[in-house]
Protein backbone atom coordinates (compact mmCIF):
# COMPACT_ATOMS: atom_id res chain seq x y z
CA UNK A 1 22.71 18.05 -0.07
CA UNK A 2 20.92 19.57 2.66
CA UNK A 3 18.02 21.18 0.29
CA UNK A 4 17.64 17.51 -0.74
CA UNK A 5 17.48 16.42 2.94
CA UNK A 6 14.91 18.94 2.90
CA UNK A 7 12.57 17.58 0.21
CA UNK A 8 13.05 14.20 0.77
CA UNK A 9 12.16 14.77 4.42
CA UNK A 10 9.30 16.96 4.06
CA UNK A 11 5.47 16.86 2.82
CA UNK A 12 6.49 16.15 -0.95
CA UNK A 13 9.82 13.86 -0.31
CA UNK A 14 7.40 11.11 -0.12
CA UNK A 15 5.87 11.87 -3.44
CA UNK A 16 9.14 12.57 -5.44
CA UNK A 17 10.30 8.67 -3.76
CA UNK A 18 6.72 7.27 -5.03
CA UNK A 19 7.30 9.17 -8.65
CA UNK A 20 10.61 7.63 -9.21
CA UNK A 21 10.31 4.01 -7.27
CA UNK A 22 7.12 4.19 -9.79
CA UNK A 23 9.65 5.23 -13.20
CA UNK A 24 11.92 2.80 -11.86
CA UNK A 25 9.82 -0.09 -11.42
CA UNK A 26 7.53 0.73 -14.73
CA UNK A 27 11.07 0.17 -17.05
CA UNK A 28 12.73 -2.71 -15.08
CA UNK A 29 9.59 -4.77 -14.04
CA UNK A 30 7.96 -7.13 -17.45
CA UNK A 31 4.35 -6.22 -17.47
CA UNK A 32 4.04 -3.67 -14.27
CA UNK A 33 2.20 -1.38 -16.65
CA UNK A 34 -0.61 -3.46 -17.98
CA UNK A 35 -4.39 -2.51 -17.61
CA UNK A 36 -4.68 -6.11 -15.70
CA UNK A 37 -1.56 -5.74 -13.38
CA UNK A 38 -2.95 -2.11 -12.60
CA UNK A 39 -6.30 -2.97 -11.14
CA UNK A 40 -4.89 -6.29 -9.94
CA UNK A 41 -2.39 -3.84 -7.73
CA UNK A 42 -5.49 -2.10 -6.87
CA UNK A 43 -7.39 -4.61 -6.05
CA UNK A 44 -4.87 -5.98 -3.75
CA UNK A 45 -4.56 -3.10 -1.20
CA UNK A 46 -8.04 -2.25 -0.85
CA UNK A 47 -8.49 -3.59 2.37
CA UNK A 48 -4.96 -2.29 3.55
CA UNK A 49 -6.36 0.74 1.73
CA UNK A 50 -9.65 1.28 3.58
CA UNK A 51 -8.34 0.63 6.79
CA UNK A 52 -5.65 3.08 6.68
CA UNK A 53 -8.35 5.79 6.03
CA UNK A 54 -8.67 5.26 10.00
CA UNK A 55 -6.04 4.05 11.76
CA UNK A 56 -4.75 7.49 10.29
CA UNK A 57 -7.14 9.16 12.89
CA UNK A 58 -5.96 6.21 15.67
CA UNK A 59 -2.16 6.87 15.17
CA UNK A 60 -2.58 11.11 14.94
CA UNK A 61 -4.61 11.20 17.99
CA UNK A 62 -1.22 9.30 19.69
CA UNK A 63 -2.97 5.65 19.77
CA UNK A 64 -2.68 2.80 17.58
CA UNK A 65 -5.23 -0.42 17.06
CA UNK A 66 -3.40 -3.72 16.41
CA UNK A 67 -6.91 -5.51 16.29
CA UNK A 68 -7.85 -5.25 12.75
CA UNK A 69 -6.91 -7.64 11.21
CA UNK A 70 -8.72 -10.22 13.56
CA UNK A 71 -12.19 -7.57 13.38
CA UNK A 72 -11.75 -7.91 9.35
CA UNK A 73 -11.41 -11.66 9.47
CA UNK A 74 -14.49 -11.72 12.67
CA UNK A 75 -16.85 -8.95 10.62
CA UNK A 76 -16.44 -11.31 7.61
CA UNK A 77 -17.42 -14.26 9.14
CA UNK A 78 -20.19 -12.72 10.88
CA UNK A 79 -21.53 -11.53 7.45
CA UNK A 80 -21.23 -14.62 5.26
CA UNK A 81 -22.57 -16.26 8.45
CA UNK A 82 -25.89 -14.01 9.35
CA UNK A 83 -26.52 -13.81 5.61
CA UNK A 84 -26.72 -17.99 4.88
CA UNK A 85 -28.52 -17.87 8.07
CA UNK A 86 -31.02 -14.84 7.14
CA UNK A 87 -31.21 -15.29 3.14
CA UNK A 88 -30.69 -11.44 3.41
CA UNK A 89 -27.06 -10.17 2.34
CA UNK A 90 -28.10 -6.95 3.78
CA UNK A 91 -28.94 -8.75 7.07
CA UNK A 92 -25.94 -9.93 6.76
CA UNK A 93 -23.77 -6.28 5.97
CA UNK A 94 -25.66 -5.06 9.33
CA UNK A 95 -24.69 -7.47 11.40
CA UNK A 96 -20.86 -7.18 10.09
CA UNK A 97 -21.16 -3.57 10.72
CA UNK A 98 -22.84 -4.11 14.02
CA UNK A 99 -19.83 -6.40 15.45
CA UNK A 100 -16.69 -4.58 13.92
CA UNK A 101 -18.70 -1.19 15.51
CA UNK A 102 -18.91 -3.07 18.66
CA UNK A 103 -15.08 -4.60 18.84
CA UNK A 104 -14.22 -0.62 18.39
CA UNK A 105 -15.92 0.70 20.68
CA UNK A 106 -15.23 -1.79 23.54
CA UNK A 107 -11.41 -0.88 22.59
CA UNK A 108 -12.53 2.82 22.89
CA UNK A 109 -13.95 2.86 26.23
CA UNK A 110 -11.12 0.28 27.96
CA UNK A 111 -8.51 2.69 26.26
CA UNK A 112 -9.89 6.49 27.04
CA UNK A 113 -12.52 5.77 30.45
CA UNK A 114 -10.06 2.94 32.05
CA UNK A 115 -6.54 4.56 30.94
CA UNK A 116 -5.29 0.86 29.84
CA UNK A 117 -2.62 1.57 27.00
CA UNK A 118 -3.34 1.03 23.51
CA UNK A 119 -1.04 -1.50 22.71
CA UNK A 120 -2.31 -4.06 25.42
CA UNK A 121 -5.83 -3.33 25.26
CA UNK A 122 -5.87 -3.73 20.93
CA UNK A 123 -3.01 -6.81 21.77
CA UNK A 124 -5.83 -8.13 23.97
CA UNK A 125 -8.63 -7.84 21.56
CA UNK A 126 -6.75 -9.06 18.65
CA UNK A 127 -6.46 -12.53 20.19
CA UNK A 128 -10.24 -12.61 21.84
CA UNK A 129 -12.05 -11.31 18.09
CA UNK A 130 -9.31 -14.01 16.38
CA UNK A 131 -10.78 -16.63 19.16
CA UNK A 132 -14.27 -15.75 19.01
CA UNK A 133 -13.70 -16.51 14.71
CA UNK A 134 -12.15 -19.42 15.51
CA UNK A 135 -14.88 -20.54 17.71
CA UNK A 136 -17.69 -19.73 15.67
CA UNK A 137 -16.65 -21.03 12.45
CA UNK A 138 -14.91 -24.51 14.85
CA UNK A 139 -11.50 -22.82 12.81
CA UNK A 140 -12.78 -24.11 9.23
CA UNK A 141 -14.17 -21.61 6.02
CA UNK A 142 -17.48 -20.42 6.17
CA UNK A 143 -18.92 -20.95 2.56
CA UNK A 144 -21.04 -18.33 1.08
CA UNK A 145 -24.74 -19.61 -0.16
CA UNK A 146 -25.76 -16.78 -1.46
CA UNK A 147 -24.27 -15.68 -5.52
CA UNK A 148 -25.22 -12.21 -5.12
CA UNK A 149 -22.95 -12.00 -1.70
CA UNK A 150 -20.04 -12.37 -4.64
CA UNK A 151 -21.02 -9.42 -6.87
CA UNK A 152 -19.98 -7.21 -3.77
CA UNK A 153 -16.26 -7.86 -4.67
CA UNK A 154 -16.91 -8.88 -8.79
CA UNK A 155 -19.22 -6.14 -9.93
CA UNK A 156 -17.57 -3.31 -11.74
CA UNK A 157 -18.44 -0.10 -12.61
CA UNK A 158 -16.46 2.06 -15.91
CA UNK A 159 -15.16 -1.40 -15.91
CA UNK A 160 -13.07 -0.64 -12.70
CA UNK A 161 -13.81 -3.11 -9.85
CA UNK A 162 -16.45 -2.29 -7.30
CA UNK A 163 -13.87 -2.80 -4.37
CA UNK A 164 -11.53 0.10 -5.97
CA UNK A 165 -14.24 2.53 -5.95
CA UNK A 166 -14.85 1.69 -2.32
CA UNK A 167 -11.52 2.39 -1.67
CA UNK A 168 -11.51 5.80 -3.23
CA UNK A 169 -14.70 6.99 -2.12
CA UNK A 170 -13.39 6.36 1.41
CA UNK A 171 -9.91 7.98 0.60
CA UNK A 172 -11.63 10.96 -0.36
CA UNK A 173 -14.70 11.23 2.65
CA UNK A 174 -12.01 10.93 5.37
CA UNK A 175 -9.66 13.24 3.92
CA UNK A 176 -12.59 15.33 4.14
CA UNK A 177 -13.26 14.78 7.38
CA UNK A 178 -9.53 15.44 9.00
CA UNK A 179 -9.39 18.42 6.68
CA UNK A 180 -12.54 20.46 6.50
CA UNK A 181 -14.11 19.48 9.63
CA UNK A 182 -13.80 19.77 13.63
CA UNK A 183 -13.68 15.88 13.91
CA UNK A 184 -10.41 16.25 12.12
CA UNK A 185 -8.88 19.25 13.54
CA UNK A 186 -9.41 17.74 17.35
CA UNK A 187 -7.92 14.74 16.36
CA UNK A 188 -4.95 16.62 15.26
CA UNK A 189 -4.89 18.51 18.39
CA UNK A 190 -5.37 15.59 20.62
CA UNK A 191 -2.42 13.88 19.06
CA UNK A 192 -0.55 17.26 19.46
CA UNK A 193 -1.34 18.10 23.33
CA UNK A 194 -4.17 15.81 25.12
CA UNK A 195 -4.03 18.12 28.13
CA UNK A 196 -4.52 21.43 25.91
CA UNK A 197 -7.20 19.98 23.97
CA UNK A 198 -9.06 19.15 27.39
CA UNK A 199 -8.55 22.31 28.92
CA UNK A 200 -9.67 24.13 25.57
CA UNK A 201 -12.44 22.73 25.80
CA UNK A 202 -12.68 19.30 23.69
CA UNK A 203 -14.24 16.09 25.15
CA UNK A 204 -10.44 13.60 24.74
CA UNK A 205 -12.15 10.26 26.41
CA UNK A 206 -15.35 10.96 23.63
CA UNK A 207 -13.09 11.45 21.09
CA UNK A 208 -10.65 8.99 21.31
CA UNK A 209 -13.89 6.10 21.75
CA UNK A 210 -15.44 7.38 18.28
CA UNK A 211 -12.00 7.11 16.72
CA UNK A 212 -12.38 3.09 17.84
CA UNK A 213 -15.93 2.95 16.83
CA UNK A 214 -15.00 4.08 13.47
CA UNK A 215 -11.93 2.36 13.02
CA UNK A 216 -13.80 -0.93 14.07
CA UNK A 217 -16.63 -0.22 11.23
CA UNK A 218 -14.81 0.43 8.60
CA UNK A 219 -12.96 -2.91 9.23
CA UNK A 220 -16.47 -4.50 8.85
CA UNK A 221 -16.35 -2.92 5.35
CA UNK A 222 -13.54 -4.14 4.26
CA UNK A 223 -14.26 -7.73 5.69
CA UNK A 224 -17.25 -7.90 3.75
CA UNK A 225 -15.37 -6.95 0.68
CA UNK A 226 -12.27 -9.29 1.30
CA UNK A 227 -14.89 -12.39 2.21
CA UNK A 228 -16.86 -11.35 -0.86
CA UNK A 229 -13.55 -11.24 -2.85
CA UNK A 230 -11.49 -14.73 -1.55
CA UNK A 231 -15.37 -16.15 -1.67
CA UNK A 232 -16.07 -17.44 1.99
CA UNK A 233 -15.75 -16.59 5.49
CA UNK A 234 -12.13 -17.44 6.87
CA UNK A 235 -11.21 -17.03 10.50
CA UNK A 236 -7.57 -17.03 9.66
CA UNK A 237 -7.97 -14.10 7.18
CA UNK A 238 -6.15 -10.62 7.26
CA UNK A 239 -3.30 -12.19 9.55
CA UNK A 240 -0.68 -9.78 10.36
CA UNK A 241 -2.90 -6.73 8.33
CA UNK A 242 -2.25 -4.45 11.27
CA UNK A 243 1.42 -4.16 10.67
CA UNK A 244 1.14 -3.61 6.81
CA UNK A 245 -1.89 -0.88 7.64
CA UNK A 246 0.41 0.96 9.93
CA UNK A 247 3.50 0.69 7.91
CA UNK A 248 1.46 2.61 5.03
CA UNK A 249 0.45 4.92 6.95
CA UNK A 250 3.88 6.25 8.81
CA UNK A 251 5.34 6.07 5.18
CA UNK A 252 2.84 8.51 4.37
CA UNK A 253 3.39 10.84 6.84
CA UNK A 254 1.55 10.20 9.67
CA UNK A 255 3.33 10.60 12.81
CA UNK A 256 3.98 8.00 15.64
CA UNK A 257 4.09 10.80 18.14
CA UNK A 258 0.46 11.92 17.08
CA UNK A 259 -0.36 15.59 15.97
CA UNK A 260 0.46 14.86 12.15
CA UNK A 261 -1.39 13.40 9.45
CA UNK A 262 -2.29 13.50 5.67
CA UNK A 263 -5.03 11.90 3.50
CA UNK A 264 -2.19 12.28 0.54
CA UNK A 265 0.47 10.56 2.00
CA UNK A 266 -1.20 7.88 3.46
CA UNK A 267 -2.48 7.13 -0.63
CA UNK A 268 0.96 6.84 -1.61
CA UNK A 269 1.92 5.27 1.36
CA UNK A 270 -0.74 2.67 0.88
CA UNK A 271 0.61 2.50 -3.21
CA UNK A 272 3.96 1.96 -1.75
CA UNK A 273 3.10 -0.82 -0.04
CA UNK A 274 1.16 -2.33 -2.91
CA UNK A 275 3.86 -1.59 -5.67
CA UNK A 276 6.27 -3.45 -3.36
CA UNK A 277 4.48 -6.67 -3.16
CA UNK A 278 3.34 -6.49 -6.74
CA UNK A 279 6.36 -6.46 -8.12
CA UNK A 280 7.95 -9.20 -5.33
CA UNK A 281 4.88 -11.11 -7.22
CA UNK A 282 5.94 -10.46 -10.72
CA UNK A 283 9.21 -11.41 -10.14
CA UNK A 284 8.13 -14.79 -8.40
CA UNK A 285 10.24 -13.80 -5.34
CA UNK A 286 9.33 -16.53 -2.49
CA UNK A 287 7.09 -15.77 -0.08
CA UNK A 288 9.53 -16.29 2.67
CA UNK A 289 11.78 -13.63 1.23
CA UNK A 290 8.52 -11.31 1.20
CA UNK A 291 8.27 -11.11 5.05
CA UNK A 292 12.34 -9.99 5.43
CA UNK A 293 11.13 -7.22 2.45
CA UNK A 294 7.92 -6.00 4.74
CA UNK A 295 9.73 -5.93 7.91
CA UNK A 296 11.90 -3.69 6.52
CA UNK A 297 9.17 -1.32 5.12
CA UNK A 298 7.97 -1.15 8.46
CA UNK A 299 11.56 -0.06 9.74
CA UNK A 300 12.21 2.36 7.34
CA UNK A 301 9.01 3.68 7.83
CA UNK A 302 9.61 4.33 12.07
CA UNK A 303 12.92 5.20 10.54
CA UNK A 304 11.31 8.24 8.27
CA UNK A 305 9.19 9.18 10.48
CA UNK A 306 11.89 9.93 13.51
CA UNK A 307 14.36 11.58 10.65
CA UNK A 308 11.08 13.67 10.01
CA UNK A 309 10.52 14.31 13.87
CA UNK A 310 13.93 15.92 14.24
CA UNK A 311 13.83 17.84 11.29
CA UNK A 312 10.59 19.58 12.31
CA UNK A 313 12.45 20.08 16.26
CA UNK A 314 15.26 21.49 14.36
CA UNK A 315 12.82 24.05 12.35
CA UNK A 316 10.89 25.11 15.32
């Protein structure tokens, strides 16, 4: 019992859940296994997906940004928008990139050079980015003019969706990047000891601001996509994205208390949370019932990671 306790709670116990929730669900579920249900599963957590690749970095340097789903559904607008307006979709990915990097960095510099806690200052922004959508748009859809702005989202490659690579290619980059590189390792360290890190040497407030700015980018990306996929700018998209982003990535590992993270878990965490509402889909479970089924995700995942906080105490 306790060498199960063991697995379960450690780096692979995640893994060896995902392998048999996946057996289980594969031989119960009509369907689950089928090329089109695959890449439609896919499909449908890319933008949980791609966003996870950073909050990652937010929640193991000890912060957290509840703002992204209102920058996705803002950056979206802003690129359907500045594209009809330009006849340039690149004019149009810019200026999405522009305004998430901007929204990120503002949350940054309020959160490391003014000391204002994360969860008001990202609270804060959430509403003001949902308002300034709201406001642009006068809280209707933003249709898109241009055709081509669809092939972002349509266009396939190996005959896997365009979207999916995305989604891997960033998987893979920032698992470089908290791995090999001293972006990563400080972000670890901050997470572990802020006061340490500063007095060994590393710039925290600098840090902590570029962690925003990138978060707040690749939320532009994955605007773009998710406008490019549901085919129009909507100010009420990605509503209530944060919680599902952060649920896959405690489930994978990634510590509330900062210092911990991996590029690995977070994939299956992100799967986890995809199989789960894929298969609430197959089995045309009401979407009422679907918010009960991810708020407990989202406890069981504070609940894993505290079981996996005392077990580490316990080791040291």
């Amino acid at each position: 019992m306790t060498s199960l306790k063991r697995i379960l709670l450690g780096e692979q116990g995640l893994v060896v859940i995902f392998a048999v929730a996946f057996v289980i669900v594969s031989l119960t579920v009509p369907n689950f296994l089928s090329e089109r249900n695959m890449l439609g599963l896919l499909q449908s957590v890319v933008t949980i997906g791609i966003i996870a690749c950073t909050m990652m970095f937010c929640l193991a340097s000890r912060d957290f940004d509840l703002s992204v789903g209102s920058t996705v559904a803002f950056s979206g607008m802003v690129a359907v928008m500045a594209s009809n307006a330009s006849g340039s979709i690149l004019l149009g990915l810019l200026a999405a990139a522009l305004c998430g990097g901007v929204v990120g960095t503002i949350n940054g510099v309020v959160i490391a050079r003014f000391r204002i806690n994360a969860l008001i200052t990202t609270l804060a922004t959430m509403q003001i980015v949902r308002g300034f959508a709201l406001i642009a748009s006068d809280g209707r859809a933003v249709g898109i003019n241009d055709p081509g702005f669809y092939q972002l989202a349509l266009s396939r490659f190996l005959g896997i969706p365009t979207p999916i690579w995305v989604m891997g290619l960033f998987f893979i980059v920032f698992g470089f990047v908290l791995n090999r590189t001293v972006f990563g390792k400080n972000t670890l360290a901050i997470g572990g000891n802020p006061e340490a890190s500063r007095l060994a040497g590393v710039d925290v407030a600098r840090m902590r601001i570029w962690i925003f700015a990138l978060q707040g980018i690749v939320c532009a990306v994955a605007g773009v996509l998710l406008a490019s996929r549901i085919t129009s700018g909507q100010p009420n998209a990605a509503t209530g994205l944060e919680l599902s982003v952060i649920s896959a990535c405690v489930l994978g590992g990634v510590s509330l208390a900062g210092g911990r993270a991996a590029m690995t878990g977070v994939i299956v965490g992100v799967l986890i949370m995809g199989i789960a509402e894929n298969v609430m889909n197959l089995l045309n479970i009401q979407a009422f019932y679907q918010y009960v089924v991810r708020g407990l995700i989202l406890l069981l995942a504070v609940l894993l990671d505290n079981l996996r906080s005392v077990a580490g105490r316990q080791r040291a």
